[in-house]
PDB file of N, CA and C in Angstrom:
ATOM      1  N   UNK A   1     -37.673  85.305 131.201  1.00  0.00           N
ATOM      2  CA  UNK A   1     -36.771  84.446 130.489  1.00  0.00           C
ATOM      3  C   UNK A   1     -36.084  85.280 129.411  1.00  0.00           C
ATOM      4  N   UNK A   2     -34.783  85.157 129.078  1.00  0.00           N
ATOM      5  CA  UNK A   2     -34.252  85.414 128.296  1.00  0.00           C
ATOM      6  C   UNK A   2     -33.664  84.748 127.338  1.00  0.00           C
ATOM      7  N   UNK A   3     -33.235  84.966 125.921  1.00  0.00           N
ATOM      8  CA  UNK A   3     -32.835  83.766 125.317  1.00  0.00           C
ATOM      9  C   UNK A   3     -32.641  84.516 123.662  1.00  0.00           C
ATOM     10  N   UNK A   4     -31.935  83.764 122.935  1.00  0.00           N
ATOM     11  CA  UNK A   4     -31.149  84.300 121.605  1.00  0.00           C
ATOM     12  C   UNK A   4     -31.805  83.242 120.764  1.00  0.00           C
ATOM     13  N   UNK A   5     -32.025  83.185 119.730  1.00  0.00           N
ATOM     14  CA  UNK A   5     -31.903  82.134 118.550  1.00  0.00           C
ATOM     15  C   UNK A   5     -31.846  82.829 117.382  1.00  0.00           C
ATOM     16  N   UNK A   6     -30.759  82.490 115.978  1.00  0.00           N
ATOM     17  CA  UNK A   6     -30.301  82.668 114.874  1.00  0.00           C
ATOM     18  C   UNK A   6     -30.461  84.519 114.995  1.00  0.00           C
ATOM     19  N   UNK A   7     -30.022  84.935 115.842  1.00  0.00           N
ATOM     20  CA  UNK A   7     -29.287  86.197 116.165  1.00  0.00           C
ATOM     21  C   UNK A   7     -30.030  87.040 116.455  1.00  0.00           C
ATOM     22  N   UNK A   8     -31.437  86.899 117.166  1.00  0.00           N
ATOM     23  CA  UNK A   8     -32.870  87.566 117.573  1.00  0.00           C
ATOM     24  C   UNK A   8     -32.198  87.306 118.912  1.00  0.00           C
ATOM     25  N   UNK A   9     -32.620  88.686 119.943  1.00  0.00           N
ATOM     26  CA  UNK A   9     -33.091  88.205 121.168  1.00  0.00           C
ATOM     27  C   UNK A   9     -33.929  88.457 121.634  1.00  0.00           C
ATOM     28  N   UNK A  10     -34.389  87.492 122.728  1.00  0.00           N
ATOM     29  CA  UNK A  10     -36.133  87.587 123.353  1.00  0.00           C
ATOM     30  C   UNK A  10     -35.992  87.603 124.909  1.00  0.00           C
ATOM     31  N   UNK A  11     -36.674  88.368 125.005  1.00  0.00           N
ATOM     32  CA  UNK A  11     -36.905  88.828 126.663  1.00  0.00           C
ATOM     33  C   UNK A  11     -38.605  88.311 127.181  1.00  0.00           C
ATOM     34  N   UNK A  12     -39.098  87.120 127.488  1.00  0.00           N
ATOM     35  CA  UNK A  12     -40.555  86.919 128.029  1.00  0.00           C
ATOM     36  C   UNK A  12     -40.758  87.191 129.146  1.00  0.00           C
ATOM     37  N   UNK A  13     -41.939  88.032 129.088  1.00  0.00           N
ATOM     38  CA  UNK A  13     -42.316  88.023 130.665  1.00  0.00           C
ATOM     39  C   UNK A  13     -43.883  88.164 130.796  1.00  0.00           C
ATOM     40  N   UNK A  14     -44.481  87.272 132.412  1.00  0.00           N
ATOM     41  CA  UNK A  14     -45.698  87.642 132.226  1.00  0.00           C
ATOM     42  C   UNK A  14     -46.412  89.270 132.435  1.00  0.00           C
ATOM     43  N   UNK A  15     -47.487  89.207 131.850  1.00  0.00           N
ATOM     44  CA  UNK A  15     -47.561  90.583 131.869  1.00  0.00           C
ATOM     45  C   UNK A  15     -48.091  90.980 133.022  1.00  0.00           C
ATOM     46  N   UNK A  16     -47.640  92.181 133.465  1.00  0.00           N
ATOM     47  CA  UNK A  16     -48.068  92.748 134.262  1.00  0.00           C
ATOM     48  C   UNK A  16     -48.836  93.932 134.736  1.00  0.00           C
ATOM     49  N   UNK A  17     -49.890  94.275 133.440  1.00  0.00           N
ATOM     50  CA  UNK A  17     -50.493  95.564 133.707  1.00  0.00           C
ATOM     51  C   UNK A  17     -51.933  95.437 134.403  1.00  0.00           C
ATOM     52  N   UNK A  18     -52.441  96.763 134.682  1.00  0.00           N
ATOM     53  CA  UNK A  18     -53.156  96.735 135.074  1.00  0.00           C
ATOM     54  C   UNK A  18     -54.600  95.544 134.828  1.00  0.00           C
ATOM     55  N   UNK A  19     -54.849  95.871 133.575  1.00  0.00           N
ATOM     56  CA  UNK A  19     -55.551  95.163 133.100  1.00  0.00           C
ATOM     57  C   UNK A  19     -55.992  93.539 133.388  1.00  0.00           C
ATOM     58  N   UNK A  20     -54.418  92.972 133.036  1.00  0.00           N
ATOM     59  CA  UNK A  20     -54.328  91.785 133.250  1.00  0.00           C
ATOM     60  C   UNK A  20     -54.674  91.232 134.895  1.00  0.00           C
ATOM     61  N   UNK A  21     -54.327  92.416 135.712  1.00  0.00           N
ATOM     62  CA  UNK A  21     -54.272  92.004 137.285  1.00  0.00           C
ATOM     63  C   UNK A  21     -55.885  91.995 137.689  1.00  0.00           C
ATOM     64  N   UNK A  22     -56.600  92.812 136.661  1.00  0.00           N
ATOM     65  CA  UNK A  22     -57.986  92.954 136.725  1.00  0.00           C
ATOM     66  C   UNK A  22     -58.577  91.508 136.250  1.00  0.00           C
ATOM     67  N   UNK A  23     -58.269  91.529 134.949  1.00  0.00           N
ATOM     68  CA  UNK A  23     -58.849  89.704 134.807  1.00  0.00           C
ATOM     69  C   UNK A  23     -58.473  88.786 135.402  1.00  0.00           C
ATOM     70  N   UNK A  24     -57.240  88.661 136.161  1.00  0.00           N
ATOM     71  CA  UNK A  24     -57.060  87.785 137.095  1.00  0.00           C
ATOM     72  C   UNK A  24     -55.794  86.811 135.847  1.00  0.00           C
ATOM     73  N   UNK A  25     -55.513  87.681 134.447  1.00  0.00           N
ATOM     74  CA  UNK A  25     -55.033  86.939 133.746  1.00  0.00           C
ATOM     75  C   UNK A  25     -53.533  86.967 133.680  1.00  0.00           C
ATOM     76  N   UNK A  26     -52.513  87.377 134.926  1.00  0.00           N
ATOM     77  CA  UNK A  26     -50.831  87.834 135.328  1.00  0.00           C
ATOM     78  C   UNK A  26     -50.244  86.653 135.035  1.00  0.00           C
ATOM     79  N   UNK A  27     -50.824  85.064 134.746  1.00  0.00           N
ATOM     80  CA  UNK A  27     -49.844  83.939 134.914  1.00  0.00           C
ATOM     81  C   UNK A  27     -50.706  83.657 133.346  1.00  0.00           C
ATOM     82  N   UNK A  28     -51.485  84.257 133.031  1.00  0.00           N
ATOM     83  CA  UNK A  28     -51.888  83.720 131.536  1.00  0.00           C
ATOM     84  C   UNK A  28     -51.348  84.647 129.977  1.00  0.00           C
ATOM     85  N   UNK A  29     -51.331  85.911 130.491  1.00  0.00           N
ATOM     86  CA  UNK A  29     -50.824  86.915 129.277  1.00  0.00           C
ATOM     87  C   UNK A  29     -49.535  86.838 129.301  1.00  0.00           C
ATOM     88  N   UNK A  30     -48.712  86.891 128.221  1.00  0.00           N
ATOM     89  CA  UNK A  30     -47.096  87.001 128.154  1.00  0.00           C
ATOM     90  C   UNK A  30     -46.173  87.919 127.040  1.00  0.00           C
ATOM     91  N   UNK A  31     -45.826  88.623 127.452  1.00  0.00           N
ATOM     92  CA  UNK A  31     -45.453  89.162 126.787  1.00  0.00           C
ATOM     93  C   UNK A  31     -43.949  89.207 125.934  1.00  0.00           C
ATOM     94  N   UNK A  32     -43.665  89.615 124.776  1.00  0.00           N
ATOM     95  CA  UNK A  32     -42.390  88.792 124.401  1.00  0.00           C
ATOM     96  C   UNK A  32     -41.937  90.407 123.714  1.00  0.00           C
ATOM     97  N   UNK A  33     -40.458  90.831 124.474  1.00  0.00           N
ATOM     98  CA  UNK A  33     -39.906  91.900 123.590  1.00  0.00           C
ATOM     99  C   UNK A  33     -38.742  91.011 122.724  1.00  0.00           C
ATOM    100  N   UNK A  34     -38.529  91.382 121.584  1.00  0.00           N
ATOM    101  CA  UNK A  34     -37.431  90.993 120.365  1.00  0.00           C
ATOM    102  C   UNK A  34     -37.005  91.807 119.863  1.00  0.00           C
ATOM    103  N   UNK A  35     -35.399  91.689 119.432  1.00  0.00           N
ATOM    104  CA  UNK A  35     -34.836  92.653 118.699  1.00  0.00           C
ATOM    105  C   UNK A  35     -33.531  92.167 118.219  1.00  0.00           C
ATOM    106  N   UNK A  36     -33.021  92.617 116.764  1.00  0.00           N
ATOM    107  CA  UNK A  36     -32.405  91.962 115.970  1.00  0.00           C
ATOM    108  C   UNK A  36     -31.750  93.308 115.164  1.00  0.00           C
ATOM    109  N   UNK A  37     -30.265  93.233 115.703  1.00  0.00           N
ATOM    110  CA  UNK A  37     -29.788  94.682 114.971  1.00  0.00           C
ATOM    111  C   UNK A  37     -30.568  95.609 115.408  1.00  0.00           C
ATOM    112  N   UNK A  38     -30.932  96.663 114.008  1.00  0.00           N
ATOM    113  CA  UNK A  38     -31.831  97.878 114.422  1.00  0.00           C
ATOM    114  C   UNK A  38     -33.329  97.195 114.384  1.00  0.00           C
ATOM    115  N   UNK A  39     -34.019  96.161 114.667  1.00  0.00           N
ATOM    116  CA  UNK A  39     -35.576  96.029 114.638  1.00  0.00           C
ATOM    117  C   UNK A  39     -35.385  95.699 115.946  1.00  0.00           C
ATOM    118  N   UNK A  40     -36.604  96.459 116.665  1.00  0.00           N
ATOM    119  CA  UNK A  40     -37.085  95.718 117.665  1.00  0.00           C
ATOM    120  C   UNK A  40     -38.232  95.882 118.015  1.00  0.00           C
ATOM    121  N   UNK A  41     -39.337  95.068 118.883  1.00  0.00           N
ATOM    122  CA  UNK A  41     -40.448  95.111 118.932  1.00  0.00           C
ATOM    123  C   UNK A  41     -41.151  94.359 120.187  1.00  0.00           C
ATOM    124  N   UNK A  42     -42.531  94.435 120.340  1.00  0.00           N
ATOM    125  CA  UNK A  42     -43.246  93.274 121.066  1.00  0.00           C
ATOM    126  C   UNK A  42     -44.542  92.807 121.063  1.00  0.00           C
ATOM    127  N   UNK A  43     -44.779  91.639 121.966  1.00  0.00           N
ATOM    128  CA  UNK A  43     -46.419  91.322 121.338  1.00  0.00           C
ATOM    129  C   UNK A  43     -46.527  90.609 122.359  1.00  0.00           C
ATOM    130  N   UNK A  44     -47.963  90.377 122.453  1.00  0.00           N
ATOM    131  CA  UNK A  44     -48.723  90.450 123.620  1.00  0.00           C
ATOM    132  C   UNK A  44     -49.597  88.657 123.331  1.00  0.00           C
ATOM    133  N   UNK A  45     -49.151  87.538 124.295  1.00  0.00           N
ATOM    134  CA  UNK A  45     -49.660  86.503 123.793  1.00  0.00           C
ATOM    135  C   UNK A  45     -50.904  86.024 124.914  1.00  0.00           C
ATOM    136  N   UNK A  46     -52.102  85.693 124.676  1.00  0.00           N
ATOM    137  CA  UNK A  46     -52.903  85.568 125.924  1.00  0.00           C
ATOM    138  C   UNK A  46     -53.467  84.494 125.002  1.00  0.00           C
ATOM    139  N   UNK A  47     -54.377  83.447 125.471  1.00  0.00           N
ATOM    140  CA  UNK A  47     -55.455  82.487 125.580  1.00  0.00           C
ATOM    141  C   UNK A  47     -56.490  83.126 125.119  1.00  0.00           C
ATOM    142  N   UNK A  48     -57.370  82.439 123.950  1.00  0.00           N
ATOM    143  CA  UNK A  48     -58.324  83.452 123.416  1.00  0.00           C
ATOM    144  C   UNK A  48     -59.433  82.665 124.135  1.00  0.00           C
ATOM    145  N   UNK A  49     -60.641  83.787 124.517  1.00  0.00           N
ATOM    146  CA  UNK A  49     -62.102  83.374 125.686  1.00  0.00           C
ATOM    147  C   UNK A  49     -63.230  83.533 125.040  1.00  0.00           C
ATOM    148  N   UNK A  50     -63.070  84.061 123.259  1.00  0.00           N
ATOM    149  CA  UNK A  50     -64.254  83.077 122.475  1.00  0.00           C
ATOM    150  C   UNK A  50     -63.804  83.510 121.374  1.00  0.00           C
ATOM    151  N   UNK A  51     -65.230  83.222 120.810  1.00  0.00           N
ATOM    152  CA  UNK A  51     -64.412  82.983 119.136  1.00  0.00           C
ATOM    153  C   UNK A  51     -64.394  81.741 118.840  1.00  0.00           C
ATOM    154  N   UNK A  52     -64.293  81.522 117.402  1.00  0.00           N
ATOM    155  CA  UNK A  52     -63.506  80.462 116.619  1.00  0.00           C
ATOM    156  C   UNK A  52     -61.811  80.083 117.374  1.00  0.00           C
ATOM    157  N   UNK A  53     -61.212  80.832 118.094  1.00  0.00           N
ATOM    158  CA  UNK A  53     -60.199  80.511 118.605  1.00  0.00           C
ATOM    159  C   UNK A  53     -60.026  80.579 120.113  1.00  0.00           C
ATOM    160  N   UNK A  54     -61.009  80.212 120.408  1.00  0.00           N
ATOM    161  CA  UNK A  54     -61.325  80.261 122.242  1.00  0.00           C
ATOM    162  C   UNK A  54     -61.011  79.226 123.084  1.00  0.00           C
ATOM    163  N   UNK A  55     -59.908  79.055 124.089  1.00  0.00           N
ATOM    164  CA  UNK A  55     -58.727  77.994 124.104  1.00  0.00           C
ATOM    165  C   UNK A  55     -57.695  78.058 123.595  1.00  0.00           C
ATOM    166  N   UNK A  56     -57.214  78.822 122.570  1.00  0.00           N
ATOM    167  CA  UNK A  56     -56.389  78.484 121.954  1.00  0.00           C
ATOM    168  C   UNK A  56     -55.058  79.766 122.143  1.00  0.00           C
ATOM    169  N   UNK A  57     -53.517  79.994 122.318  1.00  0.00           N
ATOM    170  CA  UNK A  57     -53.011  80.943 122.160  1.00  0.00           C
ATOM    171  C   UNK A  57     -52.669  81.900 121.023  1.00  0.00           C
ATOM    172  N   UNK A  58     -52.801  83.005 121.260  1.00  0.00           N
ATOM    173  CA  UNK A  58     -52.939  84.045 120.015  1.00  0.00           C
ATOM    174  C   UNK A  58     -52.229  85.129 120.356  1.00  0.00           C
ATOM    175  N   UNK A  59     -51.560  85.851 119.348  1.00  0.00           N
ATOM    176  CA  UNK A  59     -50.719  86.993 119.002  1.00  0.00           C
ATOM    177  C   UNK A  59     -51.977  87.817 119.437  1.00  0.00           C
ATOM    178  N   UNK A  60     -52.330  88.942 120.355  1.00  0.00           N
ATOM    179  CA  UNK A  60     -53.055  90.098 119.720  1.00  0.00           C
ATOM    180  C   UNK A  60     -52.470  90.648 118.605  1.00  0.00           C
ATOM    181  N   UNK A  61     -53.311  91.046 117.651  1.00  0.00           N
ATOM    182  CA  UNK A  61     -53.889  91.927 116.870  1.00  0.00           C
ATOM    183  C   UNK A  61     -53.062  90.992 115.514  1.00  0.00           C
ATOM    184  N   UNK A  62     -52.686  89.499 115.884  1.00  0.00           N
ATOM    185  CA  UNK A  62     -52.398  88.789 114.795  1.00  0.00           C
ATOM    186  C   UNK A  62     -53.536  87.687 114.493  1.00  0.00           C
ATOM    187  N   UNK A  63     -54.773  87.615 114.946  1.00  0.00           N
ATOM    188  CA  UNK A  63     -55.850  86.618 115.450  1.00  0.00           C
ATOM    189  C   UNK A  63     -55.918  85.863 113.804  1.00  0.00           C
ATOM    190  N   UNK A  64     -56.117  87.027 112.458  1.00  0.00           N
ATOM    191  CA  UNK A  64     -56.085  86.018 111.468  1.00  0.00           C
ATOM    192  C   UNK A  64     -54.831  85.366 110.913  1.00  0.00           C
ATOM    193  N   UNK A  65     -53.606  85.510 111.436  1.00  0.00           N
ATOM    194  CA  UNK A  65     -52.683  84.607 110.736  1.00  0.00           C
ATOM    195  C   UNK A  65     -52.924  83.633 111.929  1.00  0.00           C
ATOM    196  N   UNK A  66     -53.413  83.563 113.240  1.00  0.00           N
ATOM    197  CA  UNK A  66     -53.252  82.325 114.318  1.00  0.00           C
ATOM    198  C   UNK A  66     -54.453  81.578 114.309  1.00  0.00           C
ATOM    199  N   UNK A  67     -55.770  82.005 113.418  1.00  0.00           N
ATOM    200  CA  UNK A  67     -56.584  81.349 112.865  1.00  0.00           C
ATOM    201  C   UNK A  67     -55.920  80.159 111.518  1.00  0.00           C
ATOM    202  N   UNK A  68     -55.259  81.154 110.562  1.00  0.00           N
ATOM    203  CA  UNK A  68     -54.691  80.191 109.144  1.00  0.00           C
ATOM    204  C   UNK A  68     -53.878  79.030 110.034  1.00  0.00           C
ATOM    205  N   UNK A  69     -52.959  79.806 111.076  1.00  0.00           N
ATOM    206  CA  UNK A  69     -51.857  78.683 112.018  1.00  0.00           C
ATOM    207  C   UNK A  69     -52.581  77.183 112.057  1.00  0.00           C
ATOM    208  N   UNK A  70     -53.628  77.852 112.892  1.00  0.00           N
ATOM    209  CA  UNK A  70     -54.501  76.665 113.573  1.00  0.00           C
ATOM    210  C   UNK A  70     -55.133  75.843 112.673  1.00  0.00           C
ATOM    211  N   UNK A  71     -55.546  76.115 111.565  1.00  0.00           N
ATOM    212  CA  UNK A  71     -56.423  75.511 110.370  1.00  0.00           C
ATOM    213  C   UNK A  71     -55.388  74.710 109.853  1.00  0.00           C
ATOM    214  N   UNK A  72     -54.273  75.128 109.423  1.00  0.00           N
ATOM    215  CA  UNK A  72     -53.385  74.652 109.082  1.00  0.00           C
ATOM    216  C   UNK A  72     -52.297  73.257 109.616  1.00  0.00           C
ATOM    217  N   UNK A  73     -52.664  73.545 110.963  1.00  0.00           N
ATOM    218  CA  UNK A  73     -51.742  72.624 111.700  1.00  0.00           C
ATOM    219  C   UNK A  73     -52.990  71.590 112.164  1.00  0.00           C
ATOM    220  N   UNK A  74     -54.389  72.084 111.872  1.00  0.00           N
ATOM    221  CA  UNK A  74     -55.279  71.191 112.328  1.00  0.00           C
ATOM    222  C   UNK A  74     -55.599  70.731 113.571  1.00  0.00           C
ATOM    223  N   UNK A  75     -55.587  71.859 114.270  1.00  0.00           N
ATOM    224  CA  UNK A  75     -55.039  71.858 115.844  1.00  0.00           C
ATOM    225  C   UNK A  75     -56.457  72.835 115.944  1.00  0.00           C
TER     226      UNK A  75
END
C-alpha cells in the first residue's frame, strides 16, 4: 500500500524476510517505509507473543512508548 498524509509518504508492506517466513509470521509482520523531505525511515510492526503486551501490536524496539499507548488508551 501506498499512501501520503500531511506531506509524509508511506509505503506498507508485509514483511518478507527470512525470519518471518520461518515463524510462519509473512501476513502478521508489516513493515512501514516513510519519508518526508530529507527524513526517511522504517519500522517493523508485528503482534507481541508475551509480555505485558502479548496480543497486542507494537513498533519493534518502540515496546515502551506502545506500553504508555496502551495504558493510556486503556486498551
Amino acid at each position: 500500500m501506498d499512501t501520503e498524509r500531511k506531506g509524509w509518504s508511506f509505503t506498507v508492506l508485509f514483511s518478507n524476510t527470512a525470519r518471518a517466513h520461518e515463524l510462519g509470521k509473512t501476513h502478521d509482520w508489516v513493515v512501514i517505509y516513510y519519508e518526508k523531505d530529507d527524513e526517511e525511515s522504517q519500522c517493523t510492526v508485528v503482534t507481541a507473543t508475551q509480555g505485558s503486551l502479548k496480543g497486542k501490536r507494537v513498533i519493534r524496539g518502540r515496546e515502551k512508548q506502545c506500553r504508555q499507548y496502551y495504558k493510556n488508551t486503556g486498551d
